[in-house]
Protein backbone atom coordinates (compact mmCIF):
# COMPACT_ATOMS: atom_id res chain seq x y z
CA UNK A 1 5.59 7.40 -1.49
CA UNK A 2 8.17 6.36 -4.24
CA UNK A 3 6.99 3.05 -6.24
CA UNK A 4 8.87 0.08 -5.34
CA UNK A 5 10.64 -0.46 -9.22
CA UNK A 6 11.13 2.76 -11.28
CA UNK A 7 10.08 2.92 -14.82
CA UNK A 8 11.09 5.05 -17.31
CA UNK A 9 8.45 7.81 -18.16
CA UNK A 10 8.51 6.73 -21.85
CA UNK A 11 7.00 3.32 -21.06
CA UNK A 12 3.62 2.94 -22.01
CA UNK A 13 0.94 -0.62 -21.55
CA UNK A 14 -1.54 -2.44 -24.08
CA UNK A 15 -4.33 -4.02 -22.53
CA UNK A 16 -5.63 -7.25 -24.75
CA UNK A 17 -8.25 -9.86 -23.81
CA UNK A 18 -8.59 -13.52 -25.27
CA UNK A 19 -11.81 -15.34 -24.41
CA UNK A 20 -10.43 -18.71 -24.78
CA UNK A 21 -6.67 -20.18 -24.16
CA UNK A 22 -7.85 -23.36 -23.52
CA UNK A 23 -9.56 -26.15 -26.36
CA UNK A 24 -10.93 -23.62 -28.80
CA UNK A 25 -8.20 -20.88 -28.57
CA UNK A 26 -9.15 -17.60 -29.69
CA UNK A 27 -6.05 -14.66 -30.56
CA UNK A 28 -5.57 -11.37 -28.62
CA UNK A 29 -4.98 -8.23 -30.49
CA UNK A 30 -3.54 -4.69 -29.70
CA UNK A 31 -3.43 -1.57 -31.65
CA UNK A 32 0.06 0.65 -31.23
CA UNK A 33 -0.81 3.90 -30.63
CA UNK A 34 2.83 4.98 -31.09
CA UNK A 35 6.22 3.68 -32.06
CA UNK A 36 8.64 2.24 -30.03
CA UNK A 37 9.86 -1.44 -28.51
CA UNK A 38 7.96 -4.19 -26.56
CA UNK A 39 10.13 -4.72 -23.84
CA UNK A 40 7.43 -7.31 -21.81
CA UNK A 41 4.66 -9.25 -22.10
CA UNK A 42 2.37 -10.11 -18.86
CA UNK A 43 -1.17 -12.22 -18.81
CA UNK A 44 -3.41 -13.54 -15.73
CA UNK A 45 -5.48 -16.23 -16.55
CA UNK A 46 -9.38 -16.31 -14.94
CA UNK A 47 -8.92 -20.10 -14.03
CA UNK A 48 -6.19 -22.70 -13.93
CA UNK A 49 -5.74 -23.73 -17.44
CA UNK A 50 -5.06 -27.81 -18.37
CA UNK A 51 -1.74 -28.58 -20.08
CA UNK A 52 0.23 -25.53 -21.32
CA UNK A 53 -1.33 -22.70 -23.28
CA UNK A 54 1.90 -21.37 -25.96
CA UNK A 55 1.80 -17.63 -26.36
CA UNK A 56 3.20 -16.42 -29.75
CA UNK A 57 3.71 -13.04 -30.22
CA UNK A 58 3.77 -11.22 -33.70
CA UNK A 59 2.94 -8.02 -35.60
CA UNK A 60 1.27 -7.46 -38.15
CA UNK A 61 0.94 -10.82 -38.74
CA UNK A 62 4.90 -11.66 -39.01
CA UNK A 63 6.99 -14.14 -37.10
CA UNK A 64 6.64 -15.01 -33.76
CA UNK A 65 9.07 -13.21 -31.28
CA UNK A 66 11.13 -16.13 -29.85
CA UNK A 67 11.80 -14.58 -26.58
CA UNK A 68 8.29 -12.61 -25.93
CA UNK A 69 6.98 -16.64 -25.97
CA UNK A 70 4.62 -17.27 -22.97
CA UNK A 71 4.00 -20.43 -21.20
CA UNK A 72 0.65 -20.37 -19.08
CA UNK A 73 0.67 -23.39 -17.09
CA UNK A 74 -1.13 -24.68 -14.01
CA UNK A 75 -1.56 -21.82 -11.69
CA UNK A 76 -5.04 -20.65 -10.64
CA UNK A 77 -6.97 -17.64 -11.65
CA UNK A 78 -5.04 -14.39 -11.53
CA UNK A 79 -1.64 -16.66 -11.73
CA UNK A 80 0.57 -13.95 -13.96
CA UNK A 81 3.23 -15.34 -16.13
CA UNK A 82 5.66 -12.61 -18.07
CA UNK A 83 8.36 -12.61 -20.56
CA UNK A 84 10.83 -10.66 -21.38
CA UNK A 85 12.32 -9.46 -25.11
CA UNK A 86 15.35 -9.93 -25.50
CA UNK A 87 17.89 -7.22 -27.45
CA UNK A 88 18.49 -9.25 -30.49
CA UNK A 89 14.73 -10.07 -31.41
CA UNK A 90 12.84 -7.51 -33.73
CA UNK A 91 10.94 -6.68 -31.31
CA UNK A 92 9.67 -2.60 -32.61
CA UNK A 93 6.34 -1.73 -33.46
CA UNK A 94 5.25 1.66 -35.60
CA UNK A 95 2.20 3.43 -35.27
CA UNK A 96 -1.47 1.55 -36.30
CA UNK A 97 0.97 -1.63 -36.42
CA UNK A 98 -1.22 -4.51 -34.68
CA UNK A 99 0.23 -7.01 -31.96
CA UNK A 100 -0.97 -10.63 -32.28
CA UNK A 101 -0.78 -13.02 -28.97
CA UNK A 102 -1.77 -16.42 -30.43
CA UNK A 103 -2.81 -19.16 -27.68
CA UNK A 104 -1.89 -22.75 -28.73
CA UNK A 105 -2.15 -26.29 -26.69
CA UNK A 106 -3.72 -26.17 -24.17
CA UNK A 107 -7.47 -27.93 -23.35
CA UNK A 108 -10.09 -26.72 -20.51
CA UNK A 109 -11.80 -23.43 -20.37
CA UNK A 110 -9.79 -20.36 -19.59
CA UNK A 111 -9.47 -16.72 -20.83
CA UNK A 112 -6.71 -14.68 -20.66
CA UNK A 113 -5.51 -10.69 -20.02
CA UNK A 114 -2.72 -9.63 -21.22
CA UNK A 115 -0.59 -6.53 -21.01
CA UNK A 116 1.96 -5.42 -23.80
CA UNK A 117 5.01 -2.72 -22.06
CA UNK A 118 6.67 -0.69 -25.05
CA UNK A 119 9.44 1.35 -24.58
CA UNK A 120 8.77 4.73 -26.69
């Protein structure tokens, strides 16, 4: 049976946890096995968070990606939320280079999954 969207067979996915998006925030991080370009960004929440938990994406520690940015809002648990870089942002990681997703403003209790697609 053929899967329903084709990907290219030099995509490979980062798994990252954060134990709190909610009041007392706590960062995600992701090693990169091997160079290449994060083309998405996907996270499930295990409850409904209150207000809107920010996203920001970085490596190594650098700038935020503008359009990796991800707004976790209402929703229940397993709600998924994605974003998509865009071509212009400097969005390419290196080997050993670490990926950052930084929760910011939003209050309750919730923890988050995440999953990191790069492009080799």
């Amino acid at each position: 049976m053929p899967l329903p969207i084709p990907h290219p067979l030099k995509e490979y996915s980062l798994n990252a946890y954060a134990a709190q998006i909610g009041a007392s925030p706590a960062a995600a991080y992701a090693v990169v096995p091997k160079k290449g370009r994060i083309v998405q960004i996907k996270a499930a929440q295990s409850v409904a968070v209150t207000g809107t938990a920010a996203i920001a994406v970085a490596i190594n520690g650098g700038a935020a990606i503008g359009s990796l940015a991800l707004s976790i809002t209402g929703g229940s648990a397993g709600t998924e939320f994605a974003a998509a870089a865009n071509s212009t942002d400097a969005a390419d990681v290196n080997e050993d280079d670490v990926i950052s997703l930084t929760p910011s403003g939003a209050t309750g209790s919730a923890a988050a999954f995440f999953t990191i697609v790069i492009r080799s």
